[in-house]
N, C-alpha and C. Protein backbone atom coordinates (compact mmCIF):
# COMPACT_ATOMS: atom_id res chain seq x y z
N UNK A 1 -4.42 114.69 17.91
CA UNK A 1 -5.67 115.02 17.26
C UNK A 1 -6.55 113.77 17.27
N UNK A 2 -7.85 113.97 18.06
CA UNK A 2 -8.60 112.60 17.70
C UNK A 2 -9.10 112.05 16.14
N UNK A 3 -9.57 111.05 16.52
CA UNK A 3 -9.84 110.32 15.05
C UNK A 3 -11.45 110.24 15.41
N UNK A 4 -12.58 110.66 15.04
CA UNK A 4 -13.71 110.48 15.10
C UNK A 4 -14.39 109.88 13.89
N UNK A 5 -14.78 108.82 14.03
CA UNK A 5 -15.39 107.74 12.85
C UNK A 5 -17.23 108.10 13.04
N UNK A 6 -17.61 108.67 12.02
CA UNK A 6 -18.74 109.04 12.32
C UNK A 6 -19.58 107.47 10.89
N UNK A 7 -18.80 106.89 9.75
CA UNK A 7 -19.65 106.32 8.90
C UNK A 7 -19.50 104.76 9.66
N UNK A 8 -20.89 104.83 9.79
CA UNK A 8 -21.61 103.48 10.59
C UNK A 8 -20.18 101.80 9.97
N UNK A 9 -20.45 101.99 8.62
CA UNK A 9 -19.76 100.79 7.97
C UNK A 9 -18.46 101.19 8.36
N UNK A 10 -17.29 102.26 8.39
CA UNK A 10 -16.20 102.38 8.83
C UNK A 10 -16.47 101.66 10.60
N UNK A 11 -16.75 102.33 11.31
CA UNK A 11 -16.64 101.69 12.71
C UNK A 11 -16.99 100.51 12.59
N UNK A 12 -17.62 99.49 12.37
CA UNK A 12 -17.79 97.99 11.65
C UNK A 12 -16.75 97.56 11.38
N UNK A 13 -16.00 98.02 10.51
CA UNK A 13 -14.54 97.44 9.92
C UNK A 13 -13.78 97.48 10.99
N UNK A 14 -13.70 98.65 11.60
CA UNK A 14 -12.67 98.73 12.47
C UNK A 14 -12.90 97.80 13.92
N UNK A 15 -13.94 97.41 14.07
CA UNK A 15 -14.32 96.43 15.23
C UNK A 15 -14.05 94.97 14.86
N UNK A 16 -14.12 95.20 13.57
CA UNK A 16 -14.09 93.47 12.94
C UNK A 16 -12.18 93.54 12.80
N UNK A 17 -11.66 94.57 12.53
CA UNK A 17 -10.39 94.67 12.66
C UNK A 17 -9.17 94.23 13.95
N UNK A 18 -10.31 95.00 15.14
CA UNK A 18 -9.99 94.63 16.13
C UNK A 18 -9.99 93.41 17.00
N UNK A 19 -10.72 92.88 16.71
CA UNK A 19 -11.59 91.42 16.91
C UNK A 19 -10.36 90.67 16.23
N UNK A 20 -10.24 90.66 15.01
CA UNK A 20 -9.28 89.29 14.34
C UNK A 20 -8.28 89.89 14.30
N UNK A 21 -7.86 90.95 15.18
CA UNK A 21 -6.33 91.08 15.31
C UNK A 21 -6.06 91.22 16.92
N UNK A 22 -7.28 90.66 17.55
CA UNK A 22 -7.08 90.86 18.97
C UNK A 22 -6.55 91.96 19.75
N UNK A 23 -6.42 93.33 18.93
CA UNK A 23 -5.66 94.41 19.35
C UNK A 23 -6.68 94.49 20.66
N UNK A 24 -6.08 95.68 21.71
CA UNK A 24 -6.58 96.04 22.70
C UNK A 24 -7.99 96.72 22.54
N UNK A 25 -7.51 98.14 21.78
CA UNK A 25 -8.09 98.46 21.51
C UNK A 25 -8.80 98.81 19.84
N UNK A 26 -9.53 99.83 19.70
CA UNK A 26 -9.99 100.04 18.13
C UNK A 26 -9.06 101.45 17.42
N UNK A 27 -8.71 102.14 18.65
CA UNK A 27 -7.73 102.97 18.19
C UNK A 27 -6.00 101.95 17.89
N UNK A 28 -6.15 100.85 18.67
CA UNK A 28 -5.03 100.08 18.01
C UNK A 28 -4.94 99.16 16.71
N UNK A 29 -6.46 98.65 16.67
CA UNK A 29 -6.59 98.31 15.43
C UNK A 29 -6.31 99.31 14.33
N UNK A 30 -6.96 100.25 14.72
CA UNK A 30 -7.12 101.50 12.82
C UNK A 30 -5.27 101.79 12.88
N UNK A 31 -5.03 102.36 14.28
CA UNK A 31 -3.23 102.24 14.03
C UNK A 31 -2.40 100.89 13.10
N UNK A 32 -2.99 99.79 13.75
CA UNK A 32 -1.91 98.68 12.75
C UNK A 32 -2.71 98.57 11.93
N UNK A 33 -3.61 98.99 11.02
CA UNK A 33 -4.42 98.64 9.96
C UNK A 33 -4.12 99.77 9.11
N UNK A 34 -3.58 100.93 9.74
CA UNK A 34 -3.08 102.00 8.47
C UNK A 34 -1.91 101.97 8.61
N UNK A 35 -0.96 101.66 9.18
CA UNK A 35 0.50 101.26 9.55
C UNK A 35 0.65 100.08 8.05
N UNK A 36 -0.02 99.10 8.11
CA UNK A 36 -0.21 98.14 7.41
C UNK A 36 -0.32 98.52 5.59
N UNK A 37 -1.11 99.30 5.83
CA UNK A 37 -1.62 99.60 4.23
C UNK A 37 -0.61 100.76 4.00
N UNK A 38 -0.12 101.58 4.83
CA UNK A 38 1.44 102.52 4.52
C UNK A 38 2.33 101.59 3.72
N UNK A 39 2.66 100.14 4.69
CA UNK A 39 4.04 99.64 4.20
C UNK A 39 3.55 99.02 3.11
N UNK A 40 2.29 97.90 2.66
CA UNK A 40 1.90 97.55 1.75
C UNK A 40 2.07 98.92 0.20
N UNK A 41 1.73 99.85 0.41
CA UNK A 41 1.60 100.87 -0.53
C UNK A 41 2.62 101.39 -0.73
N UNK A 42 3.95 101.41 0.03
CA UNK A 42 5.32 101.78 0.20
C UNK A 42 6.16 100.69 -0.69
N UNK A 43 5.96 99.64 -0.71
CA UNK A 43 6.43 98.23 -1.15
C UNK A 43 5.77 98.05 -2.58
N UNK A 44 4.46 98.13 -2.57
CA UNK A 44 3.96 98.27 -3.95
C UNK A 44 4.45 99.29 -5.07
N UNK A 45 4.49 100.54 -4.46
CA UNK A 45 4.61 101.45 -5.22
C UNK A 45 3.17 102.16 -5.90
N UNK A 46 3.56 103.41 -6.49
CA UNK A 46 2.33 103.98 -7.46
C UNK A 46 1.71 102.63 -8.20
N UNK A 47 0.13 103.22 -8.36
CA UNK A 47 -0.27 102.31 -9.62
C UNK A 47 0.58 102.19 -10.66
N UNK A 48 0.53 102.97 -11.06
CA UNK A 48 1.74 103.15 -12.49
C UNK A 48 2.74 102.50 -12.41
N UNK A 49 3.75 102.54 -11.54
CA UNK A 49 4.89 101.42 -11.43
C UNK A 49 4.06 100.11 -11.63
N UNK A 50 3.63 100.05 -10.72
CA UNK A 50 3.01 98.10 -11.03
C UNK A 50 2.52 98.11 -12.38
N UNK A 51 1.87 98.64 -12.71
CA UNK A 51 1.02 98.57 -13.80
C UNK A 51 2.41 98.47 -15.36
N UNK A 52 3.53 99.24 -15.10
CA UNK A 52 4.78 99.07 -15.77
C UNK A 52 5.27 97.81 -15.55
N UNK A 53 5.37 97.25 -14.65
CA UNK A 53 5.80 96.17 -14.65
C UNK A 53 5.21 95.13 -14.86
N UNK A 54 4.24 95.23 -15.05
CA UNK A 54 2.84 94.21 -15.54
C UNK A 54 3.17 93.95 -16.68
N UNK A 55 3.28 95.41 -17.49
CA UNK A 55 3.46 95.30 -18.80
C UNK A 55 4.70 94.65 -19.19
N UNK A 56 5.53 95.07 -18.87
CA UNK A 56 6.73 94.86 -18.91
C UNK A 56 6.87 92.98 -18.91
N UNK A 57 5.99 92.63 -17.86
CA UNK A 57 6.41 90.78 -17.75
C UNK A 57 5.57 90.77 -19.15
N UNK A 58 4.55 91.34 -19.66
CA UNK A 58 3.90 90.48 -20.61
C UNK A 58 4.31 90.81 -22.20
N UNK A 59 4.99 92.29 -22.04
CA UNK A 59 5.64 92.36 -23.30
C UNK A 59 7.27 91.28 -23.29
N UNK A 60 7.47 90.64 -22.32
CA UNK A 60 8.64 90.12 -22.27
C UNK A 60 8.08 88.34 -22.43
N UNK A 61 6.79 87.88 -22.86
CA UNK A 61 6.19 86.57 -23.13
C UNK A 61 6.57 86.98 -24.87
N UNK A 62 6.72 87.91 -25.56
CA UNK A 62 6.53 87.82 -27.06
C UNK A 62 5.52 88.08 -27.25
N UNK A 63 5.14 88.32 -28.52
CA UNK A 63 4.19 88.86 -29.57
C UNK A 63 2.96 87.76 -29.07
N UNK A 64 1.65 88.02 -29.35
CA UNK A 64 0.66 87.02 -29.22
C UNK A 64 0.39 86.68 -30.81
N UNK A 65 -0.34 85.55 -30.46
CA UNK A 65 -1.10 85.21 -31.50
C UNK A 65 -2.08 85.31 -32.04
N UNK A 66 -2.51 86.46 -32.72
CA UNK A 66 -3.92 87.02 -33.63
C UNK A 66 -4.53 85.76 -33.27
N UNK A 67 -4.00 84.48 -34.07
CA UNK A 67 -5.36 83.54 -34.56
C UNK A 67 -5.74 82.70 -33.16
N UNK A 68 -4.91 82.90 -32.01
CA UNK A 68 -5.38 82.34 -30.57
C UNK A 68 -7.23 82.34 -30.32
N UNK A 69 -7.52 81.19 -30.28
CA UNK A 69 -8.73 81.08 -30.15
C UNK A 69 -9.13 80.35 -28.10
N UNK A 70 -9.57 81.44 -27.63
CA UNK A 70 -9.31 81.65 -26.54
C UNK A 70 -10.28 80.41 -25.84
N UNK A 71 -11.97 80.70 -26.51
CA UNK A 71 -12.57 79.42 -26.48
C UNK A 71 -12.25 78.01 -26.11
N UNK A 72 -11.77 78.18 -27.45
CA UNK A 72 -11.17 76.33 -27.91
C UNK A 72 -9.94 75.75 -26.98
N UNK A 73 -9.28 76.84 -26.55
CA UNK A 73 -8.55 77.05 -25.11
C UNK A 73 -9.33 75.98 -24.26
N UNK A 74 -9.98 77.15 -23.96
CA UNK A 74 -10.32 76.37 -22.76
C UNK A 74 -11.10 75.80 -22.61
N UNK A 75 -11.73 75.38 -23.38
CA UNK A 75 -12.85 73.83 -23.54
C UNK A 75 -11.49 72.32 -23.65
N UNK A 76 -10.53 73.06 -24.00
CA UNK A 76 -9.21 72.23 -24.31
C UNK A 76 -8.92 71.60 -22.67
N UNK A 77 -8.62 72.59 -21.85
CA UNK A 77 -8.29 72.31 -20.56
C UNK A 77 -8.98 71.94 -19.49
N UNK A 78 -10.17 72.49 -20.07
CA UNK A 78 -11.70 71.91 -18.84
C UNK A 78 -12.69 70.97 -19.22
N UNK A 79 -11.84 70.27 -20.51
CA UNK A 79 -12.74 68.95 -21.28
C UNK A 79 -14.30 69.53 -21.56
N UNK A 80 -14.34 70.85 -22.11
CA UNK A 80 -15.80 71.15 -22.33
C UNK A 80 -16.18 70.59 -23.90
């Protein structure tokens, strides 16, 4: 089944794709460029998983501190 790219900015990407990946062609670029974002998204997982495990590292820092003054932070660290 062909792939027909009719939005101007999609064919752009996919030329600039092709270009810095030196593929042959642009049908080889969009191939390793959705090949790519399969395994990336396969490896990541759902939003939700990551987003669990996000939580998960930051409920595992402990409780915060109400009186954390986020400011005074960082005028602390960037000598403001």
């Amino acid at each position: 089944m062909p792939l027909y790219i009719r939005d101007e900015d999609v064919a752009d990407l996919a030329r600039k794709v092709r270009s810095l990946t030196k593929a042959r062609t642009i049908t080889d670029a969009v191939r390793s460029a959705l090949k790519h974002e399969v395994e990336r998204a396969t490896v990541e997982g759902p939003r939700s998983a990551r987003l669990g495990r996000a939580k998960a590292m930051i409920a595992a820092l402990g409780p915060s501190d109400p009186d954390f003054d986020m400011r005074r932070f960082r005028d602390e660290i960037w000598g403001g």
